[in-house]
PDB file of N, CA and C in Angstrom:
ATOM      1  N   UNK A   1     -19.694 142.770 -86.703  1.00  0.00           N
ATOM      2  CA  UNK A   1     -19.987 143.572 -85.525  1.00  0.00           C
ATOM      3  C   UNK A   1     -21.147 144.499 -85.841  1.00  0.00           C
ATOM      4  N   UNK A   2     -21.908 144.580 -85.226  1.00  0.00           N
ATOM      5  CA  UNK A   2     -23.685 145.447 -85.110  1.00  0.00           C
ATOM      6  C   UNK A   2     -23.296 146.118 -84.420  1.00  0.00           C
ATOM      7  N   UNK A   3     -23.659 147.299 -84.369  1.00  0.00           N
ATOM      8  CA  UNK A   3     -23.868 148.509 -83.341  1.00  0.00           C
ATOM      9  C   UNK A   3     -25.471 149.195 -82.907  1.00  0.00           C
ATOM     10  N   UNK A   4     -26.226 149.014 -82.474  1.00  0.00           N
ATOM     11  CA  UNK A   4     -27.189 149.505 -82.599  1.00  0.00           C
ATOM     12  C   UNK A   4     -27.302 150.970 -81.849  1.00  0.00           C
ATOM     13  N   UNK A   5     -27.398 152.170 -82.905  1.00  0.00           N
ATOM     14  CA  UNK A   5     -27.637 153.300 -82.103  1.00  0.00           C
ATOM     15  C   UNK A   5     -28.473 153.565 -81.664  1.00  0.00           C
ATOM     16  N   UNK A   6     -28.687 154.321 -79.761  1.00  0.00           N
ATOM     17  CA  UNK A   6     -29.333 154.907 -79.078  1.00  0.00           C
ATOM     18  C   UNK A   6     -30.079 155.842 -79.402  1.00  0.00           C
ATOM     19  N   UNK A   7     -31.395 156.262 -78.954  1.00  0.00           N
ATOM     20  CA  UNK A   7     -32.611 156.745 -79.797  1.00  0.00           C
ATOM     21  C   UNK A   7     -32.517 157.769 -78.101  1.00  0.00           C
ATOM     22  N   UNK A   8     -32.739 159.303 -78.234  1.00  0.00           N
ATOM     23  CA  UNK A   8     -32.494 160.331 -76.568  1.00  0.00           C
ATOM     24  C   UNK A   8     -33.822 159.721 -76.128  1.00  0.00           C
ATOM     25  N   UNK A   9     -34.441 158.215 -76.416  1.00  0.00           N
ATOM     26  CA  UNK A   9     -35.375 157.947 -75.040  1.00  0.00           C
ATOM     27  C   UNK A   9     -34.694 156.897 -74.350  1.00  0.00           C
ATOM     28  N   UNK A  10     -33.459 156.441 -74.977  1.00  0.00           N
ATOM     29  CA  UNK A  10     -32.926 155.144 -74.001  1.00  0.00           C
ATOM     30  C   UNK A  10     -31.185 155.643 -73.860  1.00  0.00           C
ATOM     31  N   UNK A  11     -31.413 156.994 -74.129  1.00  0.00           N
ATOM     32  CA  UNK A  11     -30.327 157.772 -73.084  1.00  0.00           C
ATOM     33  C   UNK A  11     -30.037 157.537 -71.652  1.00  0.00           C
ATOM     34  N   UNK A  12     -29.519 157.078 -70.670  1.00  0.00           N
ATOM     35  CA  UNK A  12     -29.426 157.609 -69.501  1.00  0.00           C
ATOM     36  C   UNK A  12     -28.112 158.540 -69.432  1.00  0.00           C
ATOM     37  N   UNK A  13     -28.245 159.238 -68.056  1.00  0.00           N
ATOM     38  CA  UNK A  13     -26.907 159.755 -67.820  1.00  0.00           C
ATOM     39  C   UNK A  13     -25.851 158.735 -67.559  1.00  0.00           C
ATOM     40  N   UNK A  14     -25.597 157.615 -67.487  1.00  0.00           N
ATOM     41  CA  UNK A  14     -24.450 157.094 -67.456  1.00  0.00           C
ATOM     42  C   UNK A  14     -24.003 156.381 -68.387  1.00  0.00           C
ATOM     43  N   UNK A  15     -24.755 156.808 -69.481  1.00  0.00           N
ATOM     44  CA  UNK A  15     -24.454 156.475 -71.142  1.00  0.00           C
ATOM     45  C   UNK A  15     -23.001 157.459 -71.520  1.00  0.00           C
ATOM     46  N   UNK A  16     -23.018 158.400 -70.974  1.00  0.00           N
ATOM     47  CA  UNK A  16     -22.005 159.270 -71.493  1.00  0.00           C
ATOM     48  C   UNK A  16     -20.736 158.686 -70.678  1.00  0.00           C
ATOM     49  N   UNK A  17     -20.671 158.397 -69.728  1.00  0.00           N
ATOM     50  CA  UNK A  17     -19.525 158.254 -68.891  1.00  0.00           C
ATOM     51  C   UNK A  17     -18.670 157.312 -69.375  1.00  0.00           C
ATOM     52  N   UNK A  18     -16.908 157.494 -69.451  1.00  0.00           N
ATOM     53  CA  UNK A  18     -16.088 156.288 -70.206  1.00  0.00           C
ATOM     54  C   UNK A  18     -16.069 155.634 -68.687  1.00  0.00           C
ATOM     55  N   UNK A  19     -15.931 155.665 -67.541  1.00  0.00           N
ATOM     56  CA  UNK A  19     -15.454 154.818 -66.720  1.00  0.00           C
ATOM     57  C   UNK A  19     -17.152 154.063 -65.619  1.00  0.00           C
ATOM     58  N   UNK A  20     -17.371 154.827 -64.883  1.00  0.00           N
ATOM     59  CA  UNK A  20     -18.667 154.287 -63.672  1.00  0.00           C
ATOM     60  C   UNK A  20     -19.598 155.462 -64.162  1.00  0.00           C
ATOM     61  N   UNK A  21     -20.975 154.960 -64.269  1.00  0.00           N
ATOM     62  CA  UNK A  21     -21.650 155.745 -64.445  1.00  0.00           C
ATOM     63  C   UNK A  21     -22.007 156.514 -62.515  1.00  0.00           C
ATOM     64  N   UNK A  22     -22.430 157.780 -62.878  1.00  0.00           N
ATOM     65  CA  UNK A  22     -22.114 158.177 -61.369  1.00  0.00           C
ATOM     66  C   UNK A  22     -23.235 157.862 -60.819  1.00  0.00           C
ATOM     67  N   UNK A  23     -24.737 157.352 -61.302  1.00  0.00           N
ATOM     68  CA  UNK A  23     -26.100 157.229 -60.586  1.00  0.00           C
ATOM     69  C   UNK A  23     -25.924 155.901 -59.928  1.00  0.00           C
ATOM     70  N   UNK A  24     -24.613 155.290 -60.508  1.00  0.00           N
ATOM     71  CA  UNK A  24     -24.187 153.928 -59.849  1.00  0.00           C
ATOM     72  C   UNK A  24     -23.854 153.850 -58.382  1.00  0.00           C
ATOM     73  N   UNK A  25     -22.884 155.396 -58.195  1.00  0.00           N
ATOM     74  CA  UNK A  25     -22.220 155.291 -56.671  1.00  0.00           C
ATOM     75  C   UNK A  25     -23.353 155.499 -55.612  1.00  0.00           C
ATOM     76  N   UNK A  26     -22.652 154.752 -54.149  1.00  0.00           N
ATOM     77  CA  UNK A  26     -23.613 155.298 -53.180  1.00  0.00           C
ATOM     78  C   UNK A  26     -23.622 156.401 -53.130  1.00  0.00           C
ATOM     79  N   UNK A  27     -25.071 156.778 -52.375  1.00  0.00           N
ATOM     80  CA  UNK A  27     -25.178 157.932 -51.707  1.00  0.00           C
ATOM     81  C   UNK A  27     -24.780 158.323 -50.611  1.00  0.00           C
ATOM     82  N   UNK A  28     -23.953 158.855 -50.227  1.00  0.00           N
ATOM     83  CA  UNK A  28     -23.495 159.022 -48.393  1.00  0.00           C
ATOM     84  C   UNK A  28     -24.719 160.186 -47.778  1.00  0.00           C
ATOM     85  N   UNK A  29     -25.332 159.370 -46.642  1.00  0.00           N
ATOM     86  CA  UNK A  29     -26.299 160.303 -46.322  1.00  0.00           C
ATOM     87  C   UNK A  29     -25.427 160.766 -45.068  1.00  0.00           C
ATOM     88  N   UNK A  30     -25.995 162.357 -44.460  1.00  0.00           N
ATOM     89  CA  UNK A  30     -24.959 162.962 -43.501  1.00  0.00           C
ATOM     90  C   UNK A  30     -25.394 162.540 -41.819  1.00  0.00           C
ATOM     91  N   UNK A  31     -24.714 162.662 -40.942  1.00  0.00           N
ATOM     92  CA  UNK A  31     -23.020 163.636 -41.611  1.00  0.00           C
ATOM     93  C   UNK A  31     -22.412 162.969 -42.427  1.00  0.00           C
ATOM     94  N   UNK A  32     -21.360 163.309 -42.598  1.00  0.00           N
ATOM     95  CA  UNK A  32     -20.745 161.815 -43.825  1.00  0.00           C
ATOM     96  C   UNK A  32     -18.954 162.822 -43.950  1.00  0.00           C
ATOM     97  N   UNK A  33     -17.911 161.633 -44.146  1.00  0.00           N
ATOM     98  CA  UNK A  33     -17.287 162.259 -44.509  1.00  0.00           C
ATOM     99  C   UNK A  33     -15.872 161.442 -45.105  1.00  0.00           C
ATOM    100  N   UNK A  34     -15.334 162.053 -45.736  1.00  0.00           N
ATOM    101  CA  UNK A  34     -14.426 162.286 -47.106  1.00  0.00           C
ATOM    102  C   UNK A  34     -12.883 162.270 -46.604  1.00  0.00           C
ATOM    103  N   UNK A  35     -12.421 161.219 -47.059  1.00  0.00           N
ATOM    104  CA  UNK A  35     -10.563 161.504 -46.793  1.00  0.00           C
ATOM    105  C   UNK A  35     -10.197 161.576 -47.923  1.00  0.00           C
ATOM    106  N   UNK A  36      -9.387 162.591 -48.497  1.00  0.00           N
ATOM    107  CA  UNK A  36      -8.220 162.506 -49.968  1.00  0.00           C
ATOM    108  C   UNK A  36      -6.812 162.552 -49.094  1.00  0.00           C
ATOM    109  N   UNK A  37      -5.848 161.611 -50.040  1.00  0.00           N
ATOM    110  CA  UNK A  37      -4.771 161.706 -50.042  1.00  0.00           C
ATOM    111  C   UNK A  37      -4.251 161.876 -51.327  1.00  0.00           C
ATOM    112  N   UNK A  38      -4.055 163.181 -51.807  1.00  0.00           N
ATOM    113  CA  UNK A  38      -2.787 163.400 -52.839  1.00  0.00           C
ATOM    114  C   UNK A  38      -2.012 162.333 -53.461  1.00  0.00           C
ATOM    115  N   UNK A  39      -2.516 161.884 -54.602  1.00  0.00           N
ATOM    116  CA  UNK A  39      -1.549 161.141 -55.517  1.00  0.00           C
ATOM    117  C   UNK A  39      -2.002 159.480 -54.764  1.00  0.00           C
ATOM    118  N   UNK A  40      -2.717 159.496 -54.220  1.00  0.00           N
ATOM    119  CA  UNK A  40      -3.283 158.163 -53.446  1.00  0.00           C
ATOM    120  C   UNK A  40      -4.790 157.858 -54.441  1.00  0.00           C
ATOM    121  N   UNK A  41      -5.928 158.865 -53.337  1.00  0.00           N
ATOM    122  CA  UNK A  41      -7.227 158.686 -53.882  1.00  0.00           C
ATOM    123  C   UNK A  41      -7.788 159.724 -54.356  1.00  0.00           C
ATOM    124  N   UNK A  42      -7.016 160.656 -55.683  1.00  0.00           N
ATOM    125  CA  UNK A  42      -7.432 162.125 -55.607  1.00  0.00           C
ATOM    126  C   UNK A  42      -7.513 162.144 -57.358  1.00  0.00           C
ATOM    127  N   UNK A  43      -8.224 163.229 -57.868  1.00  0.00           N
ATOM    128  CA  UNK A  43      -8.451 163.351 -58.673  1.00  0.00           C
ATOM    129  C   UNK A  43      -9.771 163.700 -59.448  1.00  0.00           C
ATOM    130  N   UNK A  44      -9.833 163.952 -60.810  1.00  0.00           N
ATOM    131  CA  UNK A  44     -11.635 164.678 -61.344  1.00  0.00           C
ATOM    132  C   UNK A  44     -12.258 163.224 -61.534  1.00  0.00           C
ATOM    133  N   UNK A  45     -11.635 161.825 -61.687  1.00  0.00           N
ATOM    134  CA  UNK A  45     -12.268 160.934 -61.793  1.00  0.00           C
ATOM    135  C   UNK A  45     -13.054 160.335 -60.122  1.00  0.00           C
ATOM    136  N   UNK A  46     -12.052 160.767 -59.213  1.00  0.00           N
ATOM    137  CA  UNK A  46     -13.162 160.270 -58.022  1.00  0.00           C
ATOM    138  C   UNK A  46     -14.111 161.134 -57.746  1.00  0.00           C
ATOM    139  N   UNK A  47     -15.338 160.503 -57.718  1.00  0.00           N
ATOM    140  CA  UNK A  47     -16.402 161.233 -57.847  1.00  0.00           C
ATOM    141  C   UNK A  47     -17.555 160.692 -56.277  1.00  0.00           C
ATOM    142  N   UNK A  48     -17.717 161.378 -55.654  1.00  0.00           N
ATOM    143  CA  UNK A  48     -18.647 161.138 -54.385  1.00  0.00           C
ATOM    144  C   UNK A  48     -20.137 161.483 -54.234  1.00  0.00           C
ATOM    145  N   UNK A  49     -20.658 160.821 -54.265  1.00  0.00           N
ATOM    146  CA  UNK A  49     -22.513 161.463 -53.845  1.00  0.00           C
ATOM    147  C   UNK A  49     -22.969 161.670 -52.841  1.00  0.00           C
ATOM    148  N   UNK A  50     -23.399 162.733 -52.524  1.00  0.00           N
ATOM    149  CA  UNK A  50     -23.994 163.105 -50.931  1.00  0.00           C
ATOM    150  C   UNK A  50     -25.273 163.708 -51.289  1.00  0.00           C
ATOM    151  N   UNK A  51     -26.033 163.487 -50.157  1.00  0.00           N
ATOM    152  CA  UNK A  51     -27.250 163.466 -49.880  1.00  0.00           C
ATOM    153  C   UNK A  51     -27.531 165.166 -50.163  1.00  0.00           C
ATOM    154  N   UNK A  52     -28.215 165.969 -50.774  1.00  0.00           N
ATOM    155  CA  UNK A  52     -28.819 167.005 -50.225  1.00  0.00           C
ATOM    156  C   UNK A  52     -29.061 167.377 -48.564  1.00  0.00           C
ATOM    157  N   UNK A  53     -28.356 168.888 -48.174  1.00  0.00           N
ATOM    158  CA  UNK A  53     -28.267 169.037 -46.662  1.00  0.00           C
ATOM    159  C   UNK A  53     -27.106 168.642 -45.901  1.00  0.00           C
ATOM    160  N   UNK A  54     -26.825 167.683 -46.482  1.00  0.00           N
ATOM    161  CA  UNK A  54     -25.993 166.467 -45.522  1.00  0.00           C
ATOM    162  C   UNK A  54     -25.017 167.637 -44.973  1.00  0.00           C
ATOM    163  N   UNK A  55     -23.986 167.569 -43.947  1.00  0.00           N
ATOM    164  CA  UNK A  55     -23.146 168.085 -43.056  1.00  0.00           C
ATOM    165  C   UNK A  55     -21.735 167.572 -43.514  1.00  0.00           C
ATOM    166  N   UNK A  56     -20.921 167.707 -43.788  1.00  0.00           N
ATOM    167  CA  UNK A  56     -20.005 166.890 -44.642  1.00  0.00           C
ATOM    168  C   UNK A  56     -18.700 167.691 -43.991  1.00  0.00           C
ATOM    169  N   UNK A  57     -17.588 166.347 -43.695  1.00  0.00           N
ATOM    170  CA  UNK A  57     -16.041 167.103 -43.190  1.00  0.00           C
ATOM    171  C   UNK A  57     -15.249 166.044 -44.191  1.00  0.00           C
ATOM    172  N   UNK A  58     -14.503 167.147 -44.708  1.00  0.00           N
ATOM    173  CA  UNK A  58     -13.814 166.845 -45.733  1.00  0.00           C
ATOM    174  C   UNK A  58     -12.328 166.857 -45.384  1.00  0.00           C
ATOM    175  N   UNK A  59     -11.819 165.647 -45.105  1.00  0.00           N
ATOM    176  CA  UNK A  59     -10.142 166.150 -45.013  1.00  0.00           C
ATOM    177  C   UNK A  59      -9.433 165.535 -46.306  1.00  0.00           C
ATOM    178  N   UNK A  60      -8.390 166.254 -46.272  1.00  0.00           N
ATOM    179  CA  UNK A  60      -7.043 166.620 -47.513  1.00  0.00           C
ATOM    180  C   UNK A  60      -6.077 166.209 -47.327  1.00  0.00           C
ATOM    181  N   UNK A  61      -4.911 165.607 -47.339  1.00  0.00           N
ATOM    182  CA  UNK A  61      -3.548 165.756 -47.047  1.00  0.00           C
ATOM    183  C   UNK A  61      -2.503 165.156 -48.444  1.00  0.00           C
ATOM    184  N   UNK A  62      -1.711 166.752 -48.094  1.00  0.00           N
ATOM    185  CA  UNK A  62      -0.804 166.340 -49.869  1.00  0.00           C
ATOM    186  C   UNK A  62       0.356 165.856 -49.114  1.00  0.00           C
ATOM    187  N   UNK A  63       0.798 164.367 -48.764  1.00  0.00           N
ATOM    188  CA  UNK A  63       2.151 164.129 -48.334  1.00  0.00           C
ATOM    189  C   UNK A  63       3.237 164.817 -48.673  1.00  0.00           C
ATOM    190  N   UNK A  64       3.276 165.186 -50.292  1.00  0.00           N
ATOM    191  CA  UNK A  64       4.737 165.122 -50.785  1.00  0.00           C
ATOM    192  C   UNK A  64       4.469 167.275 -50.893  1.00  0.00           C
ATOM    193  N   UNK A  65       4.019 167.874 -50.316  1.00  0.00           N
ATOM    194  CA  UNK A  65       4.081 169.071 -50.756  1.00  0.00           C
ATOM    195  C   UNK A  65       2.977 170.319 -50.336  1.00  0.00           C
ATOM    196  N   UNK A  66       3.814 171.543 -49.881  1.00  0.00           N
ATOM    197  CA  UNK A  66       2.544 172.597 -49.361  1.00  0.00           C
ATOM    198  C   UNK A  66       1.283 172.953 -50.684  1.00  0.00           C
ATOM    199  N   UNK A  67       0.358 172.771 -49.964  1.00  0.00           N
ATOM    200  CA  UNK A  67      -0.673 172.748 -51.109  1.00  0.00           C
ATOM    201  C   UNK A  67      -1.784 173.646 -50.398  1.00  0.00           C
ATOM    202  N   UNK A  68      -2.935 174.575 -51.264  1.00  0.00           N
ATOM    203  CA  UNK A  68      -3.543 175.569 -50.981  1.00  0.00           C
ATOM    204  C   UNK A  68      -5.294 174.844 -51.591  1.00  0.00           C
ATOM    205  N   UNK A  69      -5.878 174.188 -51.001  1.00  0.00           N
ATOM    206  CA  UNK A  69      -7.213 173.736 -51.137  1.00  0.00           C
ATOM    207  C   UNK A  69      -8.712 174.768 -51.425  1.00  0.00           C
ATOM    208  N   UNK A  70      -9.325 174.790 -52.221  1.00  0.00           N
ATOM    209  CA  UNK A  70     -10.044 175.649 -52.543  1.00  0.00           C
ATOM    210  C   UNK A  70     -11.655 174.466 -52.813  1.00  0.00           C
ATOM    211  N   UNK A  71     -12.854 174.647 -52.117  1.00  0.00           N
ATOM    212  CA  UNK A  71     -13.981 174.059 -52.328  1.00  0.00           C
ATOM    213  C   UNK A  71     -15.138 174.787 -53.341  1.00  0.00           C
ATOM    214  N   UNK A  72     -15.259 174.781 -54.431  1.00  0.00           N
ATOM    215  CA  UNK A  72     -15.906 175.496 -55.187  1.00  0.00           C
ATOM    216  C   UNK A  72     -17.131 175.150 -55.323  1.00  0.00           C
ATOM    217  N   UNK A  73     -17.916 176.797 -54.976  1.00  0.00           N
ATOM    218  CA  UNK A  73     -19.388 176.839 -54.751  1.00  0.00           C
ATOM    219  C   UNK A  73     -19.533 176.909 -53.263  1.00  0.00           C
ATOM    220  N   UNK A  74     -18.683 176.269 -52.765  1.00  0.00           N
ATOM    221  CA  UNK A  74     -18.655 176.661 -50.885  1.00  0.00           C
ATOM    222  C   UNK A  74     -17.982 178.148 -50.351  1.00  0.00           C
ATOM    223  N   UNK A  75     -16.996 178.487 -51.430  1.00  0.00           N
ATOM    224  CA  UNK A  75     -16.525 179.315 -51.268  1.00  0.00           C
ATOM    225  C   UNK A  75     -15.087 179.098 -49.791  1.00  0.00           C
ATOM    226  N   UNK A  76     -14.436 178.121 -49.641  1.00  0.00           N
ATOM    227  CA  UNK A  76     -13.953 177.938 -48.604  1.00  0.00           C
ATOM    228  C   UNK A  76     -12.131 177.523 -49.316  1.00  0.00           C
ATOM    229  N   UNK A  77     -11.352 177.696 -48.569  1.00  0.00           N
ATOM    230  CA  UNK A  77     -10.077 177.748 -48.917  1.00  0.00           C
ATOM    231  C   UNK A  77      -9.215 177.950 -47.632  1.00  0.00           C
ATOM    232  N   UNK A  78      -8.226 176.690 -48.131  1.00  0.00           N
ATOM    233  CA  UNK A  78      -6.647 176.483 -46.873  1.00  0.00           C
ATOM    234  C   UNK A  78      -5.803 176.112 -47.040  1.00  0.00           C
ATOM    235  N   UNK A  79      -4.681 176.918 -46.892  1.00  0.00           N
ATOM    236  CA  UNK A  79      -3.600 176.293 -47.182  1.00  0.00           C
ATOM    237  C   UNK A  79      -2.737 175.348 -45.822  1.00  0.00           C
ATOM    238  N   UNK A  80      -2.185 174.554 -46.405  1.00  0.00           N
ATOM    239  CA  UNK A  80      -1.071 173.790 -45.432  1.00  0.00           C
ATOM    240  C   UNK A  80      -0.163 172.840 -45.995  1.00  0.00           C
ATOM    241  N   UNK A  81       0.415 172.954 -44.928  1.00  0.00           N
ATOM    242  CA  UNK A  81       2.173 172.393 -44.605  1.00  0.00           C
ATOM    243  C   UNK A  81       2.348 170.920 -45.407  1.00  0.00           C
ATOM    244  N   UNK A  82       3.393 170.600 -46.194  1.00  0.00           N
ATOM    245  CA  UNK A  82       3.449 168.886 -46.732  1.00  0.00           C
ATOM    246  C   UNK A  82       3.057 167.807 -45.877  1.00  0.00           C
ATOM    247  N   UNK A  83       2.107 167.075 -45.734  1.00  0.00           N
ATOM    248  CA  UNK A  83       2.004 165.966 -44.944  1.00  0.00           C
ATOM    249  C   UNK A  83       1.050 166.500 -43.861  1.00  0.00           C
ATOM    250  N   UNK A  84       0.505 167.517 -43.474  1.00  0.00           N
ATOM    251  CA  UNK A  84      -0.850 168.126 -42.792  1.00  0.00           C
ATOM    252  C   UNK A  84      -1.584 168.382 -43.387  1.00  0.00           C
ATOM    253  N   UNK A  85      -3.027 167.525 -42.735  1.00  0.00           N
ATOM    254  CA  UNK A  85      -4.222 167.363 -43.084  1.00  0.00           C
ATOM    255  C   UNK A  85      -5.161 168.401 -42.474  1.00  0.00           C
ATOM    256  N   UNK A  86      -5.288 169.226 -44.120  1.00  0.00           N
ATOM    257  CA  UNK A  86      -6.496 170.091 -43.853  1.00  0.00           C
ATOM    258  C   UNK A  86      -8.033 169.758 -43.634  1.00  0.00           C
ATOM    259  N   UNK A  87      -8.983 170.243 -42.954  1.00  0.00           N
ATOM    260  CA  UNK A  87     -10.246 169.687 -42.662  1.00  0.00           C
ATOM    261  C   UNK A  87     -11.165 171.451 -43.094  1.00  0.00           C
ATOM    262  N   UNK A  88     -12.162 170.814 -43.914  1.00  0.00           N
ATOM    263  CA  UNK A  88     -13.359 171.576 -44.258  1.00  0.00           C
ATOM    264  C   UNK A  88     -15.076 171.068 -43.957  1.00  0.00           C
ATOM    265  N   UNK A  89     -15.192 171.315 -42.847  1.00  0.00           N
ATOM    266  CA  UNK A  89     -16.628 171.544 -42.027  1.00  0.00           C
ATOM    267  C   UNK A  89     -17.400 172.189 -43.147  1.00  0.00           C
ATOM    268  N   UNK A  90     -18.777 171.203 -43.671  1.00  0.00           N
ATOM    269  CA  UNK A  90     -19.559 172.572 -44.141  1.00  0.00           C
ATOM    270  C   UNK A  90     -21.024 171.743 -44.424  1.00  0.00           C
ATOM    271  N   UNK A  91     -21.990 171.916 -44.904  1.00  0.00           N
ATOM    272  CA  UNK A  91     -23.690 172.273 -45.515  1.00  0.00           C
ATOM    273  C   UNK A  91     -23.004 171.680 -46.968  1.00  0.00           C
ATOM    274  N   UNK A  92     -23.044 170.847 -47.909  1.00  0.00           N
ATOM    275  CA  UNK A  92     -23.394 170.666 -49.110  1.00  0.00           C
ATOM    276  C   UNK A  92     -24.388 171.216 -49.613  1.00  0.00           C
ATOM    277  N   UNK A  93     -25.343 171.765 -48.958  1.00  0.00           N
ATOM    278  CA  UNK A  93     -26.536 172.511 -49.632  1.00  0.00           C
ATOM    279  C   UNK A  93     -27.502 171.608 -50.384  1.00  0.00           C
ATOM    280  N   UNK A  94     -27.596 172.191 -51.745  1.00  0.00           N
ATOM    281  CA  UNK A  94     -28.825 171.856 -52.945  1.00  0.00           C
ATOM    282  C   UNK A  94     -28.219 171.265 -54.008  1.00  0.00           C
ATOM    283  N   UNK A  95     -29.150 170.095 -54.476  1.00  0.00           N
ATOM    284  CA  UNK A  95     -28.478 169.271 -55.757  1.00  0.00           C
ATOM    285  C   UNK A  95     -27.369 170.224 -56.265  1.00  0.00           C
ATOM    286  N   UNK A  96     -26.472 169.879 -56.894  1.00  0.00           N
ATOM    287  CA  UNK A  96     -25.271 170.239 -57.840  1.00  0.00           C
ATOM    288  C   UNK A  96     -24.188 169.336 -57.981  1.00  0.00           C
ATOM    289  N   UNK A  97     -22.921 170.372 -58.232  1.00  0.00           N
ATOM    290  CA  UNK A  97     -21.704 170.069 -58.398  1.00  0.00           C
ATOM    291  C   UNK A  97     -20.780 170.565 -57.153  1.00  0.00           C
ATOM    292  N   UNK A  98     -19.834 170.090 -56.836  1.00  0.00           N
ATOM    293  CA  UNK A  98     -18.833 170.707 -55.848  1.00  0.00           C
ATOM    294  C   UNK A  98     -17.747 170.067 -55.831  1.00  0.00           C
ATOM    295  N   UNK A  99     -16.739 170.862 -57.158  1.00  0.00           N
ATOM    296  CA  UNK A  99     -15.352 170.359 -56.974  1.00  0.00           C
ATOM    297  C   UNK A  99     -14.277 170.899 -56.250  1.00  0.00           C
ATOM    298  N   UNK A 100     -13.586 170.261 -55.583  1.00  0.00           N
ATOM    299  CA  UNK A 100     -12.407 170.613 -54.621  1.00  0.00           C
ATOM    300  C   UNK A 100     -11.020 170.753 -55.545  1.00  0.00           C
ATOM    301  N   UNK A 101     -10.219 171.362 -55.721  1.00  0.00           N
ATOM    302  CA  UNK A 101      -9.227 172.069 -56.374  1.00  0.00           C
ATOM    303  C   UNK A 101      -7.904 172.235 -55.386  1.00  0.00           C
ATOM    304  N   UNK A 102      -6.814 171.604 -55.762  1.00  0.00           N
ATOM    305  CA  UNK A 102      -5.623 171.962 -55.545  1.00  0.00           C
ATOM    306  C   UNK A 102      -4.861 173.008 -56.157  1.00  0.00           C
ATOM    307  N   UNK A 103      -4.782 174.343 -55.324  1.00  0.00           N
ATOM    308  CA  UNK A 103      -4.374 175.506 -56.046  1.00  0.00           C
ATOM    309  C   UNK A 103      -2.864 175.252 -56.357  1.00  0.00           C
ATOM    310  N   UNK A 104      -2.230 174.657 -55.577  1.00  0.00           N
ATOM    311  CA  UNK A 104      -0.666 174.345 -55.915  1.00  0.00           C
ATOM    312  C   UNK A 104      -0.492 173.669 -57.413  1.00  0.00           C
ATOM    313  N   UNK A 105      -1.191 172.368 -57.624  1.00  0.00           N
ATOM    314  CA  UNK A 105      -1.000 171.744 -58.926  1.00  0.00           C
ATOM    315  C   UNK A 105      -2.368 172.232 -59.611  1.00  0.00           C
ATOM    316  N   UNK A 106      -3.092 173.285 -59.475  1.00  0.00           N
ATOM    317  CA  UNK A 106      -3.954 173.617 -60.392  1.00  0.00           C
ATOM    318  C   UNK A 106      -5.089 171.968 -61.275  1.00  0.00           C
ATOM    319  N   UNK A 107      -5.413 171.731 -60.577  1.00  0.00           N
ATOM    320  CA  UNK A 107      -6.304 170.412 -60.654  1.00  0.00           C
ATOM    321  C   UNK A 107      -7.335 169.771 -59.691  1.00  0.00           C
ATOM    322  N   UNK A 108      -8.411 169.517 -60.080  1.00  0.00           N
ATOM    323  CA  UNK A 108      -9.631 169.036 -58.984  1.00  0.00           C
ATOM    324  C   UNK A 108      -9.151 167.815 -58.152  1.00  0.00           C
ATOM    325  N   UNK A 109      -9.242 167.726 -57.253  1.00  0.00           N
ATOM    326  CA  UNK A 109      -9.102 166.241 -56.624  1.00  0.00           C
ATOM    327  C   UNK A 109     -10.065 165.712 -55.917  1.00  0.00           C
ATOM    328  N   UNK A 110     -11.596 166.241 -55.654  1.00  0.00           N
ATOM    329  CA  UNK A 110     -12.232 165.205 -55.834  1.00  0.00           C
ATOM    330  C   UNK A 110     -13.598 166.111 -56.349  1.00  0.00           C
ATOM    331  N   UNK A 111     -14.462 165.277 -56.586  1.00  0.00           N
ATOM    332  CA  UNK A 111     -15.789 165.774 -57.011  1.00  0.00           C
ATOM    333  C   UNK A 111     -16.941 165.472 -56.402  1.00  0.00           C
ATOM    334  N   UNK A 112     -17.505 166.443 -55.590  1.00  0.00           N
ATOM    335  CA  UNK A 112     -19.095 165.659 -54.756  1.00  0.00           C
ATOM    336  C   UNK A 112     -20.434 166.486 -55.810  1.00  0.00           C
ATOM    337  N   UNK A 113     -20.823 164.918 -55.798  1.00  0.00           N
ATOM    338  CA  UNK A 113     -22.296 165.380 -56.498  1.00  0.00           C
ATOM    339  C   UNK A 113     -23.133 165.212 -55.329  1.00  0.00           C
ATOM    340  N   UNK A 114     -23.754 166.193 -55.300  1.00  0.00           N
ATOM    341  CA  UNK A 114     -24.721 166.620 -54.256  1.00  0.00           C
ATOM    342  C   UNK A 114     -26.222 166.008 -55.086  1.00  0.00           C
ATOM    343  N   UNK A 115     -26.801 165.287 -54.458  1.00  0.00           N
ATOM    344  CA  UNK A 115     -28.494 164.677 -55.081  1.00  0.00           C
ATOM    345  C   UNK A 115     -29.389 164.764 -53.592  1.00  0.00           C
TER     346      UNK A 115
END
């Protein structure tokens, strides 16, 4: 078995990644928008790309439990009832990061990379 090591000019960013590199996923250009379901399609591994600007509605719903949603860097937060689907209207803004956080189980459930 050969290994040939990588030289930081034939780095890309999706050299680091164990699962999809993320320059792989589409881009959702806006409006555009996002369903999580709790324990369905949620988590720091789903990862979403949106356009710079884009207009983005984001809904949530934790079937099995009241859960308190927090959008970080948006600054936006809601709580609700087991099995009601919260919705967050907003501006993604400028390239970054923007992870969404379940304050109940203390964990991201999804991740938008903004490009």
């Amino acid at each position: 078995f050969f290994f040939k090591q990588k030289t930081a000019y034939e780095i890309v960013d999706c050299d680091w990644s164990s699962d999809v590199c993320s320059s792989d996923l589409e881009v959702m250009e806006g409006p555009a928008q996002i369903d999580v379901v709790i324990g369905v399609d949620s988590g720091p591994e789903r990862i979403v790309r949106v356009r710079a600007g884009a207009d983005l509605t984001l809904n949530i719903t934790n079937p099995d439990a009241a859960d308190e949603f927090h959008v970080h860097g948006i600054d936006l937060e809601q709580s609700v009832e087991a099995g009601t689907m919260v919705t967050f209207n907003f501006n993604v803004g400028d390239p970054g990061t923007i992870e969404v956080e379940s304050h109940a189980t203390d964990t991201v459930v999804v991740v938008i990379e903004v490009v």
